[in-house]
C-alpha atoms as a PDB file:
ATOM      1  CA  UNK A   1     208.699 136.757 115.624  1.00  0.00           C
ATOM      2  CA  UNK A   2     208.820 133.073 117.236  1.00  0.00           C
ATOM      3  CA  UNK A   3     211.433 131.928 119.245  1.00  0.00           C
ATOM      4  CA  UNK A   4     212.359 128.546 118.445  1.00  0.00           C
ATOM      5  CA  UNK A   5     213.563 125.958 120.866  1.00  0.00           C
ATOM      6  CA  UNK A   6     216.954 126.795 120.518  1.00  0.00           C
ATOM      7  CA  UNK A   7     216.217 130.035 122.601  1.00  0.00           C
ATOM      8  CA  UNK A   8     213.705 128.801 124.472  1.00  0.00           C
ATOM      9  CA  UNK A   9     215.998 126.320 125.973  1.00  0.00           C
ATOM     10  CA  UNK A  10     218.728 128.098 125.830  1.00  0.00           C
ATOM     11  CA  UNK A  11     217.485 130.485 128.119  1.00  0.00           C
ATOM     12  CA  UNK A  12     216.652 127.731 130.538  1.00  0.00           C
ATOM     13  CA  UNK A  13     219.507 126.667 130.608  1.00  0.00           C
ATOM     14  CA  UNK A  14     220.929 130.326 131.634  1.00  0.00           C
ATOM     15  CA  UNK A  15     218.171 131.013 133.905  1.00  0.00           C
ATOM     16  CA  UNK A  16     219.584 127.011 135.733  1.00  0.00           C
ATOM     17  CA  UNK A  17     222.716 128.281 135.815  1.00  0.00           C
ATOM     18  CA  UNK A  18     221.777 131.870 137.437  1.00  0.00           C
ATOM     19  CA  UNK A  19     219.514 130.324 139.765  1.00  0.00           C
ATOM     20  CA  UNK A  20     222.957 128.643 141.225  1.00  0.00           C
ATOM     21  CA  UNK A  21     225.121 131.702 141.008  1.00  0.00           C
ATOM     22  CA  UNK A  22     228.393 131.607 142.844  1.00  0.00           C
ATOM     23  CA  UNK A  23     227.858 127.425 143.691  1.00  0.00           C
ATOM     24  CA  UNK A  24     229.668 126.226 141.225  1.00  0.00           C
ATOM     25  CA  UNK A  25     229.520 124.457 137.925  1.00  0.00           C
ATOM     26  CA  UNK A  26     226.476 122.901 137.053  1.00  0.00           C
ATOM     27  CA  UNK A  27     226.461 119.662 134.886  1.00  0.00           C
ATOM     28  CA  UNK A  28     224.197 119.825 132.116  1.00  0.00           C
ATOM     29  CA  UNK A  29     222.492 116.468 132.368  1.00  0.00           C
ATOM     30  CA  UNK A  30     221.053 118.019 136.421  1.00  0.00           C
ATOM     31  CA  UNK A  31     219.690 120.936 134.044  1.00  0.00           C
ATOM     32  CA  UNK A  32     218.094 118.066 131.741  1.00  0.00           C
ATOM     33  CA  UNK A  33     216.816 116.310 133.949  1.00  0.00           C
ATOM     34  CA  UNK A  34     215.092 118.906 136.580  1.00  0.00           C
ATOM     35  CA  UNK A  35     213.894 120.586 133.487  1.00  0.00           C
ATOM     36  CA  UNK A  36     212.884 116.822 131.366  1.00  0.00           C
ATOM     37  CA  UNK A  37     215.141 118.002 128.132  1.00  0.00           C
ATOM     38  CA  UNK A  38     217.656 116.085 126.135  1.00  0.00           C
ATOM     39  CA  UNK A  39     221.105 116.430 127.524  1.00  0.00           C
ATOM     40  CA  UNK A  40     222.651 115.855 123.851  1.00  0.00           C
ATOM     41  CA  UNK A  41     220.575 118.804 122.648  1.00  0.00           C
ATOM     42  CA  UNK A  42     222.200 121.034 125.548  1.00  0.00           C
ATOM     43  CA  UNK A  43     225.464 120.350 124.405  1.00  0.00           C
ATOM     44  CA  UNK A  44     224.596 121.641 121.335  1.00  0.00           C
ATOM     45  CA  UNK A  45     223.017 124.677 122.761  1.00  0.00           C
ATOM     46  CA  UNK A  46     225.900 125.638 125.315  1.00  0.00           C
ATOM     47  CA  UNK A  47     228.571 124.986 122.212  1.00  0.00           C
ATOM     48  CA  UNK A  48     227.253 129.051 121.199  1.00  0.00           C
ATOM     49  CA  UNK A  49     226.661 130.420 125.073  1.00  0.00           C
ATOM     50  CA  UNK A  50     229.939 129.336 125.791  1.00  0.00           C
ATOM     51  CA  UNK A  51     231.967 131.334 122.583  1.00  0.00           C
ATOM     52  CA  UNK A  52     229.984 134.366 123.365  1.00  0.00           C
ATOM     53  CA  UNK A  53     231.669 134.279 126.676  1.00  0.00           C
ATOM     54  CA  UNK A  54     228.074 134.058 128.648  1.00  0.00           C
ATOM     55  CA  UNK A  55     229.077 130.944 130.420  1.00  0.00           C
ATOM     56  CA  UNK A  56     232.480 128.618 131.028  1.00  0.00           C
ATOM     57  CA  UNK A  57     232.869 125.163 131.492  1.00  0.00           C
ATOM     58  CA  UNK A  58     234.682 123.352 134.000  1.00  0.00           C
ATOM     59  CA  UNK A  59     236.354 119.996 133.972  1.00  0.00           C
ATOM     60  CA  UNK A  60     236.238 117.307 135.955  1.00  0.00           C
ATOM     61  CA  UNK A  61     234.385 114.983 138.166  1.00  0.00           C
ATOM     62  CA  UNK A  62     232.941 117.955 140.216  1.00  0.00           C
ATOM     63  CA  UNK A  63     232.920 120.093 136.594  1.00  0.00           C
ATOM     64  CA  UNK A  64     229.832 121.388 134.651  1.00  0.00           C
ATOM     65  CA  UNK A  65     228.620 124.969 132.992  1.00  0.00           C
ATOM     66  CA  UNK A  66     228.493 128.547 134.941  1.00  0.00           C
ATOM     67  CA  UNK A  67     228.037 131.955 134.312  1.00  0.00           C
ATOM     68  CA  UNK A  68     231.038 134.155 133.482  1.00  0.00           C
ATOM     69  CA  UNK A  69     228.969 137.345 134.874  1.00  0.00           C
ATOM     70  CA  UNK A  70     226.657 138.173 137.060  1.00  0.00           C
ATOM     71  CA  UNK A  71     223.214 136.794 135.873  1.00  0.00           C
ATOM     72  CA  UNK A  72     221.961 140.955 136.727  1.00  0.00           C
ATOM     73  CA  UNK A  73     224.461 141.751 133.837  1.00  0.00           C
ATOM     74  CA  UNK A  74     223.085 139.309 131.294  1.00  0.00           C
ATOM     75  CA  UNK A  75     219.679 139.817 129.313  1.00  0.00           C
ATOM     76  CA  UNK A  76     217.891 137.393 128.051  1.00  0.00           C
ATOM     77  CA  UNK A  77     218.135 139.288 124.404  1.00  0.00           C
ATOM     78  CA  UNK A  78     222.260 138.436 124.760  1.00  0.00           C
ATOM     79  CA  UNK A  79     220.841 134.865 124.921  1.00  0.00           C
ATOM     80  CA  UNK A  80     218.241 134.889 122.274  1.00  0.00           C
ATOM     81  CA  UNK A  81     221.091 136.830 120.243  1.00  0.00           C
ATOM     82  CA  UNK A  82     223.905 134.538 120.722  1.00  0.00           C
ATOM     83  CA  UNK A  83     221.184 131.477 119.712  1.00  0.00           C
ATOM     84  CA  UNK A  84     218.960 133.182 117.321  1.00  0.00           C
ATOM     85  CA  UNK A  85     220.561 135.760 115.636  1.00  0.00           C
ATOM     86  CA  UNK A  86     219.215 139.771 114.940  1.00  0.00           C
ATOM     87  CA  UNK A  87     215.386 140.458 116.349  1.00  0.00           C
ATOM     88  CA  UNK A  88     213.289 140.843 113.646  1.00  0.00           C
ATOM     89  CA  UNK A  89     209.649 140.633 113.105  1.00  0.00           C
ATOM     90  CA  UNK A  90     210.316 140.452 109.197  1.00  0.00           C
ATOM     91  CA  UNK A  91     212.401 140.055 106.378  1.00  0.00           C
ATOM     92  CA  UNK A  92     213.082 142.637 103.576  1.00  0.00           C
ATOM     93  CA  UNK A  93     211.705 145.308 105.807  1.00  0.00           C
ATOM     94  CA  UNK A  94     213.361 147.922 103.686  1.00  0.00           C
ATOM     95  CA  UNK A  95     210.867 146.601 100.370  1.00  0.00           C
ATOM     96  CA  UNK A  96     207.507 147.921 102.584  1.00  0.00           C
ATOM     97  CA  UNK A  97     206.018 150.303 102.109  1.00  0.00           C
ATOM     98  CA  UNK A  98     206.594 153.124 104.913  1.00  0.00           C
ATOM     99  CA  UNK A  99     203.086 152.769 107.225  1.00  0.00           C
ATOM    100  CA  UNK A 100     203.907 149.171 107.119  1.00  0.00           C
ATOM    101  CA  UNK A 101     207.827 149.736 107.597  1.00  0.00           C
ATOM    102  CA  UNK A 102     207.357 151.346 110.298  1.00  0.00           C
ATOM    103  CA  UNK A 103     205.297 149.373 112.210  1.00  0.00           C
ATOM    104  CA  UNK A 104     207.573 147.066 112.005  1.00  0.00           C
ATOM    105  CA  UNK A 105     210.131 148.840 113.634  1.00  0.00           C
ATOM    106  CA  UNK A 106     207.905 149.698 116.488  1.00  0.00           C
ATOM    107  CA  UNK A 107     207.500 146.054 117.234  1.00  0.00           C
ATOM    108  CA  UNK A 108     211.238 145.370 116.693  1.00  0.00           C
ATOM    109  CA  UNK A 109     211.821 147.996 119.182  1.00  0.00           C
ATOM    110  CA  UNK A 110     209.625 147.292 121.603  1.00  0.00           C
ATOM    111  CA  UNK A 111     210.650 143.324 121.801  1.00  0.00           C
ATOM    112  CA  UNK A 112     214.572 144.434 121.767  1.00  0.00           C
ATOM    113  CA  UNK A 113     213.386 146.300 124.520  1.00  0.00           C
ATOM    114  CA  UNK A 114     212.024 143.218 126.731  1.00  0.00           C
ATOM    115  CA  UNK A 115     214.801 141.194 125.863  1.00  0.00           C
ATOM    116  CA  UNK A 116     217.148 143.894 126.883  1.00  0.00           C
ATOM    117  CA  UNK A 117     215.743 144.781 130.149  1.00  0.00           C
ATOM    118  CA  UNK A 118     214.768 141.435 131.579  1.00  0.00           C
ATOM    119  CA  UNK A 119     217.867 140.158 133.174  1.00  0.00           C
ATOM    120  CA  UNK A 120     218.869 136.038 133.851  1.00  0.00           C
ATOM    121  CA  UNK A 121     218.340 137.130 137.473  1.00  0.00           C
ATOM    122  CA  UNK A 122     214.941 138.405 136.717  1.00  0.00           C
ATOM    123  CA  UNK A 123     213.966 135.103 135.104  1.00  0.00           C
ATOM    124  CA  UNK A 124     215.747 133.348 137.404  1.00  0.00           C
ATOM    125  CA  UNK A 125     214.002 135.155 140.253  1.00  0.00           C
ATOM    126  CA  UNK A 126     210.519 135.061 139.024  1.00  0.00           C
ATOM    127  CA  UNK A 127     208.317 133.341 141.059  1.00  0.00           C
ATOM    128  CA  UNK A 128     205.548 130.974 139.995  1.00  0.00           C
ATOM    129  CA  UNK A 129     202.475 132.146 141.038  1.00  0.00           C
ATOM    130  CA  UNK A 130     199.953 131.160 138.179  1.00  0.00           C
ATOM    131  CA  UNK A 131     197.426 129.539 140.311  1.00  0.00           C
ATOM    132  CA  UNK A 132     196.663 132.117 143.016  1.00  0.00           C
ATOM    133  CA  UNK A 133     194.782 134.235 140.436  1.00  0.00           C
ATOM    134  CA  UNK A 134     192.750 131.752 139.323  1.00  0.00           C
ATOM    135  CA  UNK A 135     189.306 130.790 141.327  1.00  0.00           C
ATOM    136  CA  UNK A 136     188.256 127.172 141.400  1.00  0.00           C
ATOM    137  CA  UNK A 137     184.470 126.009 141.322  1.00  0.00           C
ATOM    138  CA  UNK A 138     183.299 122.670 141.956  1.00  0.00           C
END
């Protein structure tokens, strides 16, 4: 399964948004520019977040996007749903042959799973810690 960059930066621009909980809108071109993406692809990307109900807009000089929920109560797999569509490893997984089959549906599972339990407030929250496990020689 890949994740293209519709989901990818979709979820960023949930995970902005829930980072600011309960400030107020957000205007998509601060998301594109702390996060270096193309505002005109955001607008394309919110267009779907924002019929699924995950996030409103607001108009006006002070208006922007924000979450309609709590970002606790949103998983990321509402996201990649909204943006992606069904989670699936492959296609025509009924034609396989049953080992096969269900392996597939292990893996299915098992990302569903992720996706469901990792909230927008557990991305959100995550802190970036990458280079304290590394050691450095010189």
């Amino acid at each position: 399964m890949k994740i293209s960059t519709k989901g990818r930066y979709g979820l960023t621009i949930m995970i902005a948004l829930g980072k600011q909980y309960g400030e107020g809108p957000i205007p998509l071109r601060k998301i594109a520019a702390e996060y270096d993406l193309s505002e005109a692809y955001l607008e394309q990307l919110v267009g779907p977040l924002r019929n699924s109900g995950l996030v409103k807009s607001v108009r006006g000089a002070y208006g922007g996007y924000m979450l309609t929920r709590d970002p606790k109560e949103i998983s990321a797999g509402d996201v990649i749903k909204v943006l992606e569509g069904p989670i699936q490893p492959v296609e025509g997984i009924e034609d396989e042959a049953q080992p096969q089959r269900e392996l597939w549906i292990r893996i299915r599972d098992a990302v569903k799973n992720v996706l469901e339990t990792t909230s927008i407030d557990d991305l959100a929250n995550q802190k970036d810690d990458n280079n304290e496990n590394y050691m450095f020689y010189i």
